[in-house]
Protein backbone atom coordinates (compact mmCIF):
# COMPACT_ATOMS: atom_id res chain seq x y z
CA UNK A 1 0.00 0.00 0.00
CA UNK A 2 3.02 2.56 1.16
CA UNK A 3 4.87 2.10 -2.51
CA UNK A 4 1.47 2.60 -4.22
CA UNK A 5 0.38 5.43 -2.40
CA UNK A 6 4.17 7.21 -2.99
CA UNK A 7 3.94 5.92 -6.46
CA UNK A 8 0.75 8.36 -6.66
CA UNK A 9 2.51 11.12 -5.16
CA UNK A 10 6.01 11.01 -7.26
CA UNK A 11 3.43 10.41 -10.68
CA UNK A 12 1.62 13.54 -9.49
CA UNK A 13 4.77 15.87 -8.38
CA UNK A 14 6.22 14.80 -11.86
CA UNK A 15 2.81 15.87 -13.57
CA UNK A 16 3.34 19.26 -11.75
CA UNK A 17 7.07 19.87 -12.76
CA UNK A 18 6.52 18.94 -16.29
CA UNK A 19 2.82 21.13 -16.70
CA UNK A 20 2.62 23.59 -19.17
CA UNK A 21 1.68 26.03 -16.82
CA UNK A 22 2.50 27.98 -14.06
CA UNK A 23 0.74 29.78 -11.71
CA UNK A 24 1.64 32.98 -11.01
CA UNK A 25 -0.46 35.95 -9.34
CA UNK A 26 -3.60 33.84 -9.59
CA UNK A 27 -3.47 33.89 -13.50
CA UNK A 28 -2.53 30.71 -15.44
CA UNK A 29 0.08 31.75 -18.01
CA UNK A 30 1.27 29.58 -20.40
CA UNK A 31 5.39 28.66 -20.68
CA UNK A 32 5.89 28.87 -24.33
CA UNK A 33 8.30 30.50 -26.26
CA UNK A 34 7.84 34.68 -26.17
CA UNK A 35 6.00 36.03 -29.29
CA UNK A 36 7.72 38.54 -31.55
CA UNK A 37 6.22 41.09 -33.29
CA UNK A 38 7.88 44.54 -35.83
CA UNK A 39 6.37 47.80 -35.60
CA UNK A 40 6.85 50.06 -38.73
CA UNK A 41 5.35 53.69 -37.37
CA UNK A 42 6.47 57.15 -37.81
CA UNK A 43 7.14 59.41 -35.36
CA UNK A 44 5.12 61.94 -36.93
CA UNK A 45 1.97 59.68 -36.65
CA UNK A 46 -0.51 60.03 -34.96
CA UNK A 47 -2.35 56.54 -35.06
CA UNK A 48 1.15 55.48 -34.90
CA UNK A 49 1.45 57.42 -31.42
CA UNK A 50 -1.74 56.02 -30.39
CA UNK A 51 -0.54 52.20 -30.90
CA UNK A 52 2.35 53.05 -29.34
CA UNK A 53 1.60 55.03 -26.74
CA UNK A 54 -2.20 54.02 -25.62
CA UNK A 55 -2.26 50.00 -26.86
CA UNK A 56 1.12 49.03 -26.40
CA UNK A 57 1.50 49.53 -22.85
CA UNK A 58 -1.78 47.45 -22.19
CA UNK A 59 0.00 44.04 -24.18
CA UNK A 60 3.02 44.74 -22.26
CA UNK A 61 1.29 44.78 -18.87
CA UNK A 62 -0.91 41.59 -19.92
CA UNK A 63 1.61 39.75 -21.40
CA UNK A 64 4.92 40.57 -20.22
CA UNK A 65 7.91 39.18 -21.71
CA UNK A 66 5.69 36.64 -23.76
CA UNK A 67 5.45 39.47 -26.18
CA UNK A 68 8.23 41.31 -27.64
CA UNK A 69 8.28 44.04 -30.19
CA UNK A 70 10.88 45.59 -32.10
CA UNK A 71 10.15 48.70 -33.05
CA UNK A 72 11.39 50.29 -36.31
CA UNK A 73 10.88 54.42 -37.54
CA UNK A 74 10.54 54.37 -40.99
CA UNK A 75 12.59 57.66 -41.00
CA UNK A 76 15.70 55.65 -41.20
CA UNK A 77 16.07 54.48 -44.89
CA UNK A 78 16.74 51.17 -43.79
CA UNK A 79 13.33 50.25 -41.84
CA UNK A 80 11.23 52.26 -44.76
CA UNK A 81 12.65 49.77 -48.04
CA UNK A 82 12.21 46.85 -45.35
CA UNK A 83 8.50 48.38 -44.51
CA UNK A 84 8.14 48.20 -48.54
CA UNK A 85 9.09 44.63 -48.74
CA UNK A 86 6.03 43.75 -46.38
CA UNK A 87 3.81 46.65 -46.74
CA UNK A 88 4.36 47.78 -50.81
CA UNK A 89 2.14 51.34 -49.80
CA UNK A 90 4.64 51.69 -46.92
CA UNK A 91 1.53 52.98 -44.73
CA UNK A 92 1.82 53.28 -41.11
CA UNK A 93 1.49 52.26 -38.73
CA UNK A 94 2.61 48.20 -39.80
CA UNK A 95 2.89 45.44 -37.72
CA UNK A 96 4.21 42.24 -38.87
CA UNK A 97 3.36 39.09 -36.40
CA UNK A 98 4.95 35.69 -37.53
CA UNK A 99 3.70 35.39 -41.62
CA UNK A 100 0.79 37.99 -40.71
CA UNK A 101 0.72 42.00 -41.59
CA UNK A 102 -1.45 44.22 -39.68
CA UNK A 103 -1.82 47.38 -41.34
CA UNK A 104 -3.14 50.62 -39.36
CA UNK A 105 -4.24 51.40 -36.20
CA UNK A 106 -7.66 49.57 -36.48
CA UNK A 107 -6.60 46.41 -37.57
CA UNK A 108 -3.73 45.95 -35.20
CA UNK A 109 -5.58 47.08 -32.29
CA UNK A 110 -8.46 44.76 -33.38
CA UNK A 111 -6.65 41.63 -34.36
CA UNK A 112 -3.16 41.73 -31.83
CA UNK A 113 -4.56 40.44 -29.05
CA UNK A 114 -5.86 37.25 -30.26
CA UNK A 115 -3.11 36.46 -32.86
CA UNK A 116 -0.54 36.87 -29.74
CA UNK A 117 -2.76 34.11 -27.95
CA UNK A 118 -3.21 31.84 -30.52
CA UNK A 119 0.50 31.78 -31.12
CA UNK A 120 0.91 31.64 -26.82
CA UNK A 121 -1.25 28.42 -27.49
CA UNK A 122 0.74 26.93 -29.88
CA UNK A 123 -2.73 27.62 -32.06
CA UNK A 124 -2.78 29.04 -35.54
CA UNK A 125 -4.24 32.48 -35.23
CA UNK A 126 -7.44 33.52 -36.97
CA UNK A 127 -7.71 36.70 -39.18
CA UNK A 128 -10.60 38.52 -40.61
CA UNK A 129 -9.67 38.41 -44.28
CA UNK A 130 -10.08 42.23 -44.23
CA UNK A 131 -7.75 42.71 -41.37
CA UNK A 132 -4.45 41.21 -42.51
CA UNK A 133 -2.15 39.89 -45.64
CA UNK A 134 0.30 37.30 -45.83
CA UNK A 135 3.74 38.00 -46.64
CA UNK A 136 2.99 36.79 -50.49
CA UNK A 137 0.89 40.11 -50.77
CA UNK A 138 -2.16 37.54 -51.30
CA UNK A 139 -5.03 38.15 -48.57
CA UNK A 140 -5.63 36.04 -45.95
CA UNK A 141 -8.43 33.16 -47.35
């Protein structure tokens, strides 16, 4: 009875260490690899300013460092021709998310959030067909 009952208890503590999950301030949050995401915006802007400034800060307090965005001016010659390679108008502000381009301040702020879970998930994330393009310049079927 004692080796079953410790059996139980070392199969259980295992299923603990090796969860998914951890708790943490009362939330489940999942361990998987951060998401990465490329802002295009201009500093001159202003739906640019509002991303950046007003929905930003909201991901980054939700999700910590599960998200992570590099953020690139298109002043710089550089970031504008790579903006172009994604985004052929070069309209801003642009947010590319794995294979997926969000382009102005309604579509990112209405898509983000639930592309950045779906990818948390390990889930392919689900796009309005008027809300995003693949990289291929197609839209999203």
């Amino acid at each position: 009875m004692k080796r079953i009952l410790f059996s139980l208890v070392i199969f259980f503590v295992g299923l603990l260490l090796s969860s998914q999950y951890v708790f943490a301030g009362g939330e489940v949050k999942s361990n998987a690899k951060p998401v990465k995401a490329i802002l295009f915006y201009s500093s001159h802007c202003g739906a640019c300013m509002h991303v950046e400034q007003k929905f930003l800060p909201k991901l980054f307090k939700k999700y910590g460092d599960k998200f992570q965005l590099l953020q690139k001016e298109i002043s710089d010659k550089e970031n504008f021709e790579q903006l172009l390679t994604i985004n052929d108008r070069g309209s801003v502000p642009t947010l590319k998310i794995g294979d997926i381009v969000l382009i102005g301040r309604d579509k990112i702020e209405n898509s983000l959030e639930s592309i950045i879970d779906a990818l948390l998930e390990g889930k392919a994330p689900r796009v309005d067909n008027n809300e995003a393009k693949e990289l291929s310049g197609k839209k999203k079927q």
